[in-house]
Protein backbone atom coordinates (compact mmCIF):
# COMPACT_ATOMS: atom_id res chain seq x y z
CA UNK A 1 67.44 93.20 55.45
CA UNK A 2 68.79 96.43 57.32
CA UNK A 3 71.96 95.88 59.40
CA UNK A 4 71.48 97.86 62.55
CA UNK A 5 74.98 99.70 63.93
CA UNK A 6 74.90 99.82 67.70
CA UNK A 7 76.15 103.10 69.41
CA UNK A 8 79.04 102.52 71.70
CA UNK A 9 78.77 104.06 74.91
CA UNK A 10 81.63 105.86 77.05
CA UNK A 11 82.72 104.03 80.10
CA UNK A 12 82.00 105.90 82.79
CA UNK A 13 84.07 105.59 85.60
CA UNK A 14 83.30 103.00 88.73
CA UNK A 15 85.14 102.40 91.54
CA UNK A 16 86.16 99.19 90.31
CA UNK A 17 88.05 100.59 87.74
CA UNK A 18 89.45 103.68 89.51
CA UNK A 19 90.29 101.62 92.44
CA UNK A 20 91.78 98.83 90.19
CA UNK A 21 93.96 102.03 88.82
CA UNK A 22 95.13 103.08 91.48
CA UNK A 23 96.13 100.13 92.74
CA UNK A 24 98.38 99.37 89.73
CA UNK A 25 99.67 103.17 89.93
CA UNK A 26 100.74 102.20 93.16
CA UNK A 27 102.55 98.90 92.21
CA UNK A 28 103.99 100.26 89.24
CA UNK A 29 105.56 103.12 91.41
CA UNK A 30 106.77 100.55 94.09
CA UNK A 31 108.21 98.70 91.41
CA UNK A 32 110.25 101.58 90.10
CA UNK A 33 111.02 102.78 93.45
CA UNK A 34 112.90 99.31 94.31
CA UNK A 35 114.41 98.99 90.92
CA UNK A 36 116.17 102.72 91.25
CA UNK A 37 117.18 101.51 95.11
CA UNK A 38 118.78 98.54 93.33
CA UNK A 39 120.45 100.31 90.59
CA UNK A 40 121.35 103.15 92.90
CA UNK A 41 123.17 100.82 95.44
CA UNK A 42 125.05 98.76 92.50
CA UNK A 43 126.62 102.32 91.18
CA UNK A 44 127.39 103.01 94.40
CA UNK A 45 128.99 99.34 95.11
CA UNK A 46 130.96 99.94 91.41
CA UNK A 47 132.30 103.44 92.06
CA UNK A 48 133.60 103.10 95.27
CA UNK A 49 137.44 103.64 95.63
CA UNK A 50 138.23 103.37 99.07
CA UNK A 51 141.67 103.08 100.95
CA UNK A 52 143.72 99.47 99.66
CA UNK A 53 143.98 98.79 103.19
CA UNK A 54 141.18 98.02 105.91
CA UNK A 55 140.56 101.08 108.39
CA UNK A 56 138.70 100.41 111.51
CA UNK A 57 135.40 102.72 111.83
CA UNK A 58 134.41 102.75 115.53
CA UNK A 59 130.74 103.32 115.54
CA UNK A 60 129.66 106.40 117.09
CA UNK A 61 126.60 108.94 117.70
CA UNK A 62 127.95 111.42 115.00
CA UNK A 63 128.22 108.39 112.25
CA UNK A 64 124.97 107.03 113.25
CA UNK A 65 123.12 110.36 113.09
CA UNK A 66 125.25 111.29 109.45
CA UNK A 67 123.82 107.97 108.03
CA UNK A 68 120.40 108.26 109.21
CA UNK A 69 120.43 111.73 107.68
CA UNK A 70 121.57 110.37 104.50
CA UNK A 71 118.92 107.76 104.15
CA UNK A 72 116.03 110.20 105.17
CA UNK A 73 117.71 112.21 102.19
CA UNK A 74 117.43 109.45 99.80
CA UNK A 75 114.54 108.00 100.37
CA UNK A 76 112.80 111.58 100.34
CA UNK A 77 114.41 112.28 96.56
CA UNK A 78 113.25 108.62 95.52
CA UNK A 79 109.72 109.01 97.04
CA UNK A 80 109.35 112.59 95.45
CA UNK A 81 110.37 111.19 91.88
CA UNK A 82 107.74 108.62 92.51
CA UNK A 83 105.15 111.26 93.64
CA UNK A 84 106.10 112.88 91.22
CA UNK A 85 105.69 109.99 88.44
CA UNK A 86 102.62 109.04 90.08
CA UNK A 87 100.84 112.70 89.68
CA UNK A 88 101.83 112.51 86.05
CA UNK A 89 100.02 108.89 85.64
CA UNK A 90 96.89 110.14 88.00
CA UNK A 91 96.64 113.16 85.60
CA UNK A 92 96.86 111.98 82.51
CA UNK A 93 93.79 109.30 83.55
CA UNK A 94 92.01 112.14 84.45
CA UNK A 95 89.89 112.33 80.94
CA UNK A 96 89.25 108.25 81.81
């Protein structure tokens, strides 16, 4: 009795599966993204050496429009490593 060996097939590629992809991609990313937020804010919270006394900030337009800048900053840096970490993910899929 002859044993018969089956070819295997490729996958091709459904929308099932590169939608499924993507859609951990994008977790994965949003994952990192909030874990660097975290880890960024606890270095921040460690380092800090401020005055030993307690200094009164009165909040004004110029704060208000330094700190927004600063956060725009941020999160631009944090979503371009991301991007950036995502591209590298979509590409190397590519061949899938």
């Amino acid at each position: 009795m002859e044993s018969q060996q089956m070819e295997l097939m490729p996958v091709r590629p459904t929308w099932r599966l590169t939608w499924g992809l993507w859609w951990r991609t994008l977790l994965l990313a949003l994952a990192a993204y909030t874990i660097i937020g975290l880890i960024v804010i606890i270095v921040i919270a460690a380092t800090r050496s401020g005055p030993s006394e307690q200094v009164e900030v009165s909040p004004n337009w110029r704060l208000a429009w330094g700190l927004m800048w600063r956060m725009f900053l941020i999160n631009l840096a944090l979503g371009g490593v991301i991007g950036l970490i995502m591209l590298l993910i979509g590409v190397s899929l590519i061949p899938f």
